[in-house]
N, C-alpha and C. Protein backbone atom coordinates (compact mmCIF):
# COMPACT_ATOMS: atom_id res chain seq x y z
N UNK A 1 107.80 124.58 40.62
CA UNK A 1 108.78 123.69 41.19
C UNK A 1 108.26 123.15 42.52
N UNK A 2 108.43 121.87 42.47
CA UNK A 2 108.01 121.15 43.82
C UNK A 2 109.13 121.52 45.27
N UNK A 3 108.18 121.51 46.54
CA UNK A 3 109.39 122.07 47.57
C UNK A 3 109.85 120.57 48.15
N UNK A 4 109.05 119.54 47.52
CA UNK A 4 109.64 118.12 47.84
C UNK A 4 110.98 117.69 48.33
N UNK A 5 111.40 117.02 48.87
CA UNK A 5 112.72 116.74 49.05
C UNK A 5 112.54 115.26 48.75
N UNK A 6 113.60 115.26 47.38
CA UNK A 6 113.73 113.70 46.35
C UNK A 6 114.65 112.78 47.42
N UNK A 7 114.04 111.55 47.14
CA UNK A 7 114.62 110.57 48.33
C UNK A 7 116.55 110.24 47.28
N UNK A 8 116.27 110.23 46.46
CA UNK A 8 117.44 110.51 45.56
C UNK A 8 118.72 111.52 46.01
N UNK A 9 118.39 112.75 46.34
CA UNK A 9 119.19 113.86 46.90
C UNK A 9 119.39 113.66 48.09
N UNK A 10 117.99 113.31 48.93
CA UNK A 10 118.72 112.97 50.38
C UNK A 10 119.65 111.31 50.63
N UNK A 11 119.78 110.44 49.92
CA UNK A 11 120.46 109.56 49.86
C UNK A 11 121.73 109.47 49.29
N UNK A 12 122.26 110.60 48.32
CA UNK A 12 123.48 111.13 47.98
C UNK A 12 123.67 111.65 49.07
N UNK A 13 123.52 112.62 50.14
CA UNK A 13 124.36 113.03 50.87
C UNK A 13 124.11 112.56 52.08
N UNK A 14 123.41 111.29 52.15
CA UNK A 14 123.91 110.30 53.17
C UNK A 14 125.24 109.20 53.04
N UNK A 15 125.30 109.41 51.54
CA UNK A 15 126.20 107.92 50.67
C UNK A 15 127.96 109.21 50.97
N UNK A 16 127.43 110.32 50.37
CA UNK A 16 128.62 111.09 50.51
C UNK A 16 129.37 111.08 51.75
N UNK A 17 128.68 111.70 52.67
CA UNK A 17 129.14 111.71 53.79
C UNK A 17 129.54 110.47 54.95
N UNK A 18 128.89 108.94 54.22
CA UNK A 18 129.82 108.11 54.84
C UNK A 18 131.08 107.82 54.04
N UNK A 19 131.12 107.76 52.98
CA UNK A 19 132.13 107.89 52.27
C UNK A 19 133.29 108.84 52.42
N UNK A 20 133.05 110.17 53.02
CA UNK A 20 133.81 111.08 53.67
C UNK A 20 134.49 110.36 54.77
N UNK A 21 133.61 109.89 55.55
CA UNK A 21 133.53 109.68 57.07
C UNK A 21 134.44 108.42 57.11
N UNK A 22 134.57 107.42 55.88
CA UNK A 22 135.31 106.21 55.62
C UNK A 22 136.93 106.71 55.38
N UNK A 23 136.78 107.51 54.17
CA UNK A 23 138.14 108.11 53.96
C UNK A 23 139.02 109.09 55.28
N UNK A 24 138.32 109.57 55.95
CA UNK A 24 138.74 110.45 57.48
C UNK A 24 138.66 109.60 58.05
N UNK A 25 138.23 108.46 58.30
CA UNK A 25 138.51 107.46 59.44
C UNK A 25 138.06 107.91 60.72
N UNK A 26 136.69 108.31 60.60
CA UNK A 26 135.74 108.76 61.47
C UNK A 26 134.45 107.99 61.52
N UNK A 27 133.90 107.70 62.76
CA UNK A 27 132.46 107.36 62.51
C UNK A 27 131.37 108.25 63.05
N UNK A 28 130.45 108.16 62.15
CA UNK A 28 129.28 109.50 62.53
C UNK A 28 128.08 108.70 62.09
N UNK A 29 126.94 109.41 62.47
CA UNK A 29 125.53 109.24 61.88
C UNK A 29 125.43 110.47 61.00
N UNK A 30 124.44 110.08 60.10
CA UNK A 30 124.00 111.07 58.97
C UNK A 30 122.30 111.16 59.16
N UNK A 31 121.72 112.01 59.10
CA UNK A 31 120.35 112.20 58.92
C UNK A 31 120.07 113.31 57.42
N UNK A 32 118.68 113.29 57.24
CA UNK A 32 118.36 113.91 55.85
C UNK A 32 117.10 114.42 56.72
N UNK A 33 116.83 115.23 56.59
CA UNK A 33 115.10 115.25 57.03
C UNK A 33 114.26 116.45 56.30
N UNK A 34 112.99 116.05 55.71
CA UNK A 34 112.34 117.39 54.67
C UNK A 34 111.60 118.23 55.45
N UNK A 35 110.68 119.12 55.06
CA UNK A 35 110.10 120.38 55.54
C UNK A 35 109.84 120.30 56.67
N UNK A 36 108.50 119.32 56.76
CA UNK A 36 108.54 118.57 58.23
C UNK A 36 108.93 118.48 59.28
N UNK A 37 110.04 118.39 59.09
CA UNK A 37 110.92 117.65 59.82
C UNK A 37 111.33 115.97 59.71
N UNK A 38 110.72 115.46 59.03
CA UNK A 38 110.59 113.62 59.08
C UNK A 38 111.72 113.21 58.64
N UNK A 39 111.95 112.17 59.13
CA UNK A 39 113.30 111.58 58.27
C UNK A 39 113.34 110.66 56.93
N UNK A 40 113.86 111.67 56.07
CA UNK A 40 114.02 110.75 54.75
C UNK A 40 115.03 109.55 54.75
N UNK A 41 116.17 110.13 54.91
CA UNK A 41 117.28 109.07 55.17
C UNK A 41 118.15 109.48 56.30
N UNK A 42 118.65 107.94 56.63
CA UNK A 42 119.74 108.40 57.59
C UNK A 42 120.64 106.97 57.60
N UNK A 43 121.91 107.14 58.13
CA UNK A 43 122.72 106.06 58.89
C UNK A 43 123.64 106.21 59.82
N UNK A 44 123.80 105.09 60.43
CA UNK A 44 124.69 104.91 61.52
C UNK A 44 125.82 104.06 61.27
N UNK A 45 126.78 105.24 61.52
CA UNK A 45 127.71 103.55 60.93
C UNK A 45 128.23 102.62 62.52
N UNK A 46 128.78 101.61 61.70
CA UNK A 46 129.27 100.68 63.18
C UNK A 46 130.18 101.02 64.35
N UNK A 47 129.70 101.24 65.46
CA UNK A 47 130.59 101.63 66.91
C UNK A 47 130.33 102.93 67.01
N UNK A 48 128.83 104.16 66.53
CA UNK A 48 128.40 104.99 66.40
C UNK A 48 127.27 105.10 67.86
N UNK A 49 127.44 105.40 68.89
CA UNK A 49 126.47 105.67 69.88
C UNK A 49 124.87 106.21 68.68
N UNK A 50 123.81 105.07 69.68
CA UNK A 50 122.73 105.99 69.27
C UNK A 50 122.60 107.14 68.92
N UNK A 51 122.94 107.84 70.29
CA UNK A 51 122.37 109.61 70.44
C UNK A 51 122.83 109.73 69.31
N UNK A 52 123.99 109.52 68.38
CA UNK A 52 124.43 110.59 67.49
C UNK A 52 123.77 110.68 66.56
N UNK A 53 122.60 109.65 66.12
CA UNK A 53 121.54 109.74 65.06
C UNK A 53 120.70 110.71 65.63
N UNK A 54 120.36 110.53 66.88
CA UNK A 54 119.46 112.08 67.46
C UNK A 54 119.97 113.17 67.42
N UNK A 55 121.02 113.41 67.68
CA UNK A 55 121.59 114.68 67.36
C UNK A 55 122.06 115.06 65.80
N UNK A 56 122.17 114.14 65.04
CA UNK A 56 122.33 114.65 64.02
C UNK A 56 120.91 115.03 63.24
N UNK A 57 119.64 114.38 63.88
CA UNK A 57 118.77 114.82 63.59
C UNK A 57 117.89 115.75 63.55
N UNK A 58 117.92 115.97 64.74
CA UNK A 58 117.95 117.68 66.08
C UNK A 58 118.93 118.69 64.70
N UNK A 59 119.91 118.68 64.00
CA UNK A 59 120.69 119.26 63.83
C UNK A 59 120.57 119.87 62.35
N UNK A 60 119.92 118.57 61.64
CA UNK A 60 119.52 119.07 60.20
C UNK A 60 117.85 119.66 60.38
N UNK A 61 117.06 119.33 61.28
CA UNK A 61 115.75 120.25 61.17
C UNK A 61 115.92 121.40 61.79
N UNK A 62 116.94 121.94 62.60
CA UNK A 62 117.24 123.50 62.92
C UNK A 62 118.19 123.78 61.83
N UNK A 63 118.42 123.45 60.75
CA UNK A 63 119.62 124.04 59.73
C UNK A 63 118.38 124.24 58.19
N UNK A 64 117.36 123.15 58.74
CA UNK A 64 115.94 122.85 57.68
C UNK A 64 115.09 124.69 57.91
N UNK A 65 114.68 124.58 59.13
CA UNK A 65 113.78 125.86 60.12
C UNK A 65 114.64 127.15 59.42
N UNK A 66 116.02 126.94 60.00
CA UNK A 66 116.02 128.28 60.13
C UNK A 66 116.97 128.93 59.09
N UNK A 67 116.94 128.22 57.70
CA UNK A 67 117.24 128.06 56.58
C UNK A 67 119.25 128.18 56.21
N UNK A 68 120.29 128.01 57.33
CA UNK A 68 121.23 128.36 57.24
C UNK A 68 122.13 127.31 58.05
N UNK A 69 122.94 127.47 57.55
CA UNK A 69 124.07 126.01 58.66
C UNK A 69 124.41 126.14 59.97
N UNK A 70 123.57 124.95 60.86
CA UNK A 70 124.23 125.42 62.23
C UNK A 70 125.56 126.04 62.92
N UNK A 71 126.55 125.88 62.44
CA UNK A 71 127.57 126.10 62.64
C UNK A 71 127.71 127.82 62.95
N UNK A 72 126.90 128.49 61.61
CA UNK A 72 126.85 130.07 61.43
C UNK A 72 126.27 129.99 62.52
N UNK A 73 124.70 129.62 62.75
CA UNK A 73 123.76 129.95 63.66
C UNK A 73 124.27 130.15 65.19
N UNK A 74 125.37 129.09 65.12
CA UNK A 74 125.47 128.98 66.42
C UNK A 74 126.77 129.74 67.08
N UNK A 75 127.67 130.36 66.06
CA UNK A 75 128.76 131.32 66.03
C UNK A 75 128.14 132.70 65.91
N UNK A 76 127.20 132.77 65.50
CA UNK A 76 126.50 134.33 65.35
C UNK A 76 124.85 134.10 65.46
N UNK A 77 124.82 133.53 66.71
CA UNK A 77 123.28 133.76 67.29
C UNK A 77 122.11 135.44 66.80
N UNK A 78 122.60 136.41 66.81
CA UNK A 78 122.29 137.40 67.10
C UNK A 78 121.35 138.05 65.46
N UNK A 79 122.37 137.18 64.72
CA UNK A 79 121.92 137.11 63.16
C UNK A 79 120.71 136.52 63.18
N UNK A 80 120.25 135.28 63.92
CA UNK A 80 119.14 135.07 63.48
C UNK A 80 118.11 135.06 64.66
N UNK A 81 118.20 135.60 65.70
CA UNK A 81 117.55 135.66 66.90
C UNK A 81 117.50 136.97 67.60
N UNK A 82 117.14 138.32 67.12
CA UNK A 82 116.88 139.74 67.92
C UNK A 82 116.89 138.96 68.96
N UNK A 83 117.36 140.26 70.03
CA UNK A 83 117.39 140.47 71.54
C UNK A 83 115.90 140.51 71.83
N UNK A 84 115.14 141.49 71.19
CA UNK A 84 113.77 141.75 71.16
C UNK A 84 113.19 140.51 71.04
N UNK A 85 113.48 139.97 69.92
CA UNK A 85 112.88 138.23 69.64
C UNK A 85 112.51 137.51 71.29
N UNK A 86 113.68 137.49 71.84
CA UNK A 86 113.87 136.52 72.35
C UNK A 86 113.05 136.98 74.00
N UNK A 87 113.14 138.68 73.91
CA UNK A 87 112.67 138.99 75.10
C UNK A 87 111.08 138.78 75.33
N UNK A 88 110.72 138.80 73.75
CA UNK A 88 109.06 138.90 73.78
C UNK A 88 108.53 137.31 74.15
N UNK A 89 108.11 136.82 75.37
CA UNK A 89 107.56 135.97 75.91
C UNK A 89 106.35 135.38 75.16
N UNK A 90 105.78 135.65 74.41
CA UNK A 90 105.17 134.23 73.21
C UNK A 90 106.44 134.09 72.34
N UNK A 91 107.03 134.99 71.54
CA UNK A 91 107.91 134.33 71.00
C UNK A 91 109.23 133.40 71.50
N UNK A 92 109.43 134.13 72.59
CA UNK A 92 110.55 133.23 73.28
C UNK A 92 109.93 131.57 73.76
N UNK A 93 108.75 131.86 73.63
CA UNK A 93 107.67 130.36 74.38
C UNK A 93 108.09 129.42 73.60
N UNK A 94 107.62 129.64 71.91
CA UNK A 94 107.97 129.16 70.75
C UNK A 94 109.35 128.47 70.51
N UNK A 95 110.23 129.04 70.78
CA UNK A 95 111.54 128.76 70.64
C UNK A 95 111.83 127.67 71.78
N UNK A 96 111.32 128.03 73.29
CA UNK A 96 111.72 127.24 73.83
C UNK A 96 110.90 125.65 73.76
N UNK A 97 109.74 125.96 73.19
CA UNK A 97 108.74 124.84 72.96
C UNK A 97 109.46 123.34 72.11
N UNK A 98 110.50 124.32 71.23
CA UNK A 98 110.89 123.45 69.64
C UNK A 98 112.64 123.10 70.19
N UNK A 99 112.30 122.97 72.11
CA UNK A 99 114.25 122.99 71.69
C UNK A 99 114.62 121.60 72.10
N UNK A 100 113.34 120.55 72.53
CA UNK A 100 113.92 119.36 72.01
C UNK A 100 113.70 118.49 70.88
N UNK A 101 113.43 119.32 69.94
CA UNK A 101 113.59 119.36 68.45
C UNK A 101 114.58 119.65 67.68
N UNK A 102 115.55 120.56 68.33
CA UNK A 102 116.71 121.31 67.57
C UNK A 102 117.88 121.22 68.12
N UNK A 103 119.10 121.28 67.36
CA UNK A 103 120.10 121.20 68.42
C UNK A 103 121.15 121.79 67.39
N UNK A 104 121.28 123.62 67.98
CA UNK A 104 122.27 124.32 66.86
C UNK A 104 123.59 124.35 67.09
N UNK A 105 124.20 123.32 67.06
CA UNK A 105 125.48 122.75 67.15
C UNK A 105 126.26 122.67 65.94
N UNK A 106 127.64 122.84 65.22
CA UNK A 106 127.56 123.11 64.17
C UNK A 106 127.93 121.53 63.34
N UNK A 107 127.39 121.37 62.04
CA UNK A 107 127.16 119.90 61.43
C UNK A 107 125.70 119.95 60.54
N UNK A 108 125.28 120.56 60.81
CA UNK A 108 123.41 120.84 60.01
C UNK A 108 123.32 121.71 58.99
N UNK A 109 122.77 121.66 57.69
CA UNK A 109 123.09 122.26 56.89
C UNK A 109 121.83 122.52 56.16
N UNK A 110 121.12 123.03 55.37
CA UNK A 110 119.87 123.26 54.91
C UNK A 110 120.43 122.71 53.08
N UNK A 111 118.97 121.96 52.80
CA UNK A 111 118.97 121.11 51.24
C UNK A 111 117.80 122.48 50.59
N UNK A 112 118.88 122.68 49.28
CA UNK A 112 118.08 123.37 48.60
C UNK A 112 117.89 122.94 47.29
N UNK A 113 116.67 122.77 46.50
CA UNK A 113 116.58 122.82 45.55
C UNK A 113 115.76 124.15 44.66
N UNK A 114 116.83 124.61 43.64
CA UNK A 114 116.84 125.68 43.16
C UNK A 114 117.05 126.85 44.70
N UNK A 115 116.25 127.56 44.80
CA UNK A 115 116.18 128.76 45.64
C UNK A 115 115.49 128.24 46.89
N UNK A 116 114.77 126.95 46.96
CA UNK A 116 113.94 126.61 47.88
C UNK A 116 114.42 125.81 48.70
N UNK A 117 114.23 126.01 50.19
CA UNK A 117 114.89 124.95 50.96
C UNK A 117 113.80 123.74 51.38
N UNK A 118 114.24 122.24 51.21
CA UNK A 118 113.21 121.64 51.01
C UNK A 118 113.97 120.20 52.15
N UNK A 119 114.81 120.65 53.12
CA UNK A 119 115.29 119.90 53.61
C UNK A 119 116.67 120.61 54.68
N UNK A 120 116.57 119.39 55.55
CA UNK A 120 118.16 119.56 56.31
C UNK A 120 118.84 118.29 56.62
N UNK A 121 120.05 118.74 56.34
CA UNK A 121 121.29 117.25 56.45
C UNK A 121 122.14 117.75 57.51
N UNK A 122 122.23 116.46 58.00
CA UNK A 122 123.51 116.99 59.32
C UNK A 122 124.06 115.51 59.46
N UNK A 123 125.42 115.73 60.61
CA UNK A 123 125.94 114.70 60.74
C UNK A 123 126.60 114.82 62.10
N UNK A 124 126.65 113.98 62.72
CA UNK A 124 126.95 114.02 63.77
C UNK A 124 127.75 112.60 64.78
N UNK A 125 128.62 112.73 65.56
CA UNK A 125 129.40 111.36 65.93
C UNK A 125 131.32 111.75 66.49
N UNK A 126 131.64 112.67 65.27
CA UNK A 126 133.06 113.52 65.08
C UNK A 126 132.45 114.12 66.33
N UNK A 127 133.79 115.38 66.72
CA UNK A 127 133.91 116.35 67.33
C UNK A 127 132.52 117.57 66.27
N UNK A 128 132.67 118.48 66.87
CA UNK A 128 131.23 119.15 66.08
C UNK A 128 132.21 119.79 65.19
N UNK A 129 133.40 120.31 65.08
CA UNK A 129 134.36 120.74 64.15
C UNK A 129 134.65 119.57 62.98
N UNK A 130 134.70 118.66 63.68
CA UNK A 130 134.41 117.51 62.26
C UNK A 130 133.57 117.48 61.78
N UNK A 131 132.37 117.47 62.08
CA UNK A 131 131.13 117.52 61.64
C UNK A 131 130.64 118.29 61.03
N UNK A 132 130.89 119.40 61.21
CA UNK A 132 130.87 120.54 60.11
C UNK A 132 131.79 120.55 59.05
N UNK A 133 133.14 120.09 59.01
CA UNK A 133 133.48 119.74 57.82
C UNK A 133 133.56 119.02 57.17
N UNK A 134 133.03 117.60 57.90
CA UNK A 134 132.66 116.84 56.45
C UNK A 134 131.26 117.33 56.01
N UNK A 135 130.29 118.26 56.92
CA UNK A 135 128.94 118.02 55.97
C UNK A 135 129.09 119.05 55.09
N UNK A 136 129.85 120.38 55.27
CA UNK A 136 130.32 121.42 54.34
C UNK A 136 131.34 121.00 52.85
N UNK A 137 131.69 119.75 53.35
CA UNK A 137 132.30 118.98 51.84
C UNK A 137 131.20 118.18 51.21
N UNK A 138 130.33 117.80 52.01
CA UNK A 138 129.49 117.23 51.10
C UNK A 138 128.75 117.95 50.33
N UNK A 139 128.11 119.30 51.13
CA UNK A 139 127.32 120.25 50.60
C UNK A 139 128.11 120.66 49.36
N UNK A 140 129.28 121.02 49.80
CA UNK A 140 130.29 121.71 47.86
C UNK A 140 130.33 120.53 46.96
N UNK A 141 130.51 119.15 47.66
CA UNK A 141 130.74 118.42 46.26
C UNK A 141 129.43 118.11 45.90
N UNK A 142 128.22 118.23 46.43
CA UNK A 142 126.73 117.61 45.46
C UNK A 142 126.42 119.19 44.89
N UNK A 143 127.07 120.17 45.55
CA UNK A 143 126.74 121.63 44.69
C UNK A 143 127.45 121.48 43.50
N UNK A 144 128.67 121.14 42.93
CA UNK A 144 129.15 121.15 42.05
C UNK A 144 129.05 119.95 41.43
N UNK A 145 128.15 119.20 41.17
CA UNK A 145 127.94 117.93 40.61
C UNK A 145 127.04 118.01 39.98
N UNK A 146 127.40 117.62 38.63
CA UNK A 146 126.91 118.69 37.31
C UNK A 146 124.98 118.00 37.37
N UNK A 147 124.86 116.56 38.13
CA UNK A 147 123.28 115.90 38.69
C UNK A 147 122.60 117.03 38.97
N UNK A 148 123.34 117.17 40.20
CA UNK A 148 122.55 117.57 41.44
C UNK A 148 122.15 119.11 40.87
N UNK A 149 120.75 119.44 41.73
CA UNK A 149 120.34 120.86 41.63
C UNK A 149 121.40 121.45 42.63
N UNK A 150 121.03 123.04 42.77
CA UNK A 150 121.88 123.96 43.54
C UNK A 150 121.69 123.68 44.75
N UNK A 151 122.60 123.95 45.72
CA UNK A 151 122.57 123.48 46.88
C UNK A 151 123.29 124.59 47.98
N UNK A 152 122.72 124.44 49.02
CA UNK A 152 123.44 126.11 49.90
C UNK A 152 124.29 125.61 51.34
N UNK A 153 125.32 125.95 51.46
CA UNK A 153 125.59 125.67 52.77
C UNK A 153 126.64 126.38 53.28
């Protein structure tokens, strides 16, 4: 199985989530981004500040990294970051090296196909409590969409 991320999958849950974002009467940016980090897809909808495409981008490659939804990450740090981790000075270097890359705010969600994570989606623009629930509706409805492969969030 390829760890690819299909421009197909990441464009459903860019289409989903403005479509969410239409029906809530919210505006947000959406990003998709694969292993990398690169951006497959993304949008902005109209009267959407820039930054929020950066931050939603920041948001799906730390949900991509560190294979779990910002939201958890960032409510239970401790789960994915030892004390030890963080005390040991190359590793803490690392972390701090990648942190204007990341931004574990909750809205970021990791793309899986089959067992493999081959991507991160986030959204960002709402309050970060919005943002996490529309991208957690998108994640259940392309999980249960008899298309789409399995999906984790």
């Amino acid at each position: 199985m390829s760890d690819a991320l299909p421009f197909a999958l990441a464009q459903r849950h860019v289409e989903r989530a403005l479509a969410l974002a239409e029906t809530d009467r919210v505006r947000l940016a959406v990003v998709v981004v694969d292993r990398g980090g690169a951006v497959v897809s993304a949008a902005r909808m109209d009267g959407v500040a820039a930054v929020n495409l950066e931050m939603a981008r920041r948001k799906a490659h730390a949900a991509m990294l560190l294979e779990a939804p910002t939201g958890r990450v960032a409510t239970s740090p401790g789960t994915f970051f030892s004390p030890s981790t963080l005390a040991d000075p190359i590793l803490r270097a690392q972390f701090d090296g990648m942190a204007d890359q990341l931004l574990v705010v909750p809205g970021g969600f990791p793309v899986l196909v089959g067992y493999a994570t081959v991507g991160g989606f986030a959204v960002a623009g709402a309050h970060y409590e919005g943002d996490h629930e529309i991208g957690a509706r998108v994640v259940a409805e392309l999980s249960a969409s008899p298309e789409a492969p399995p999906h984790a969030g």
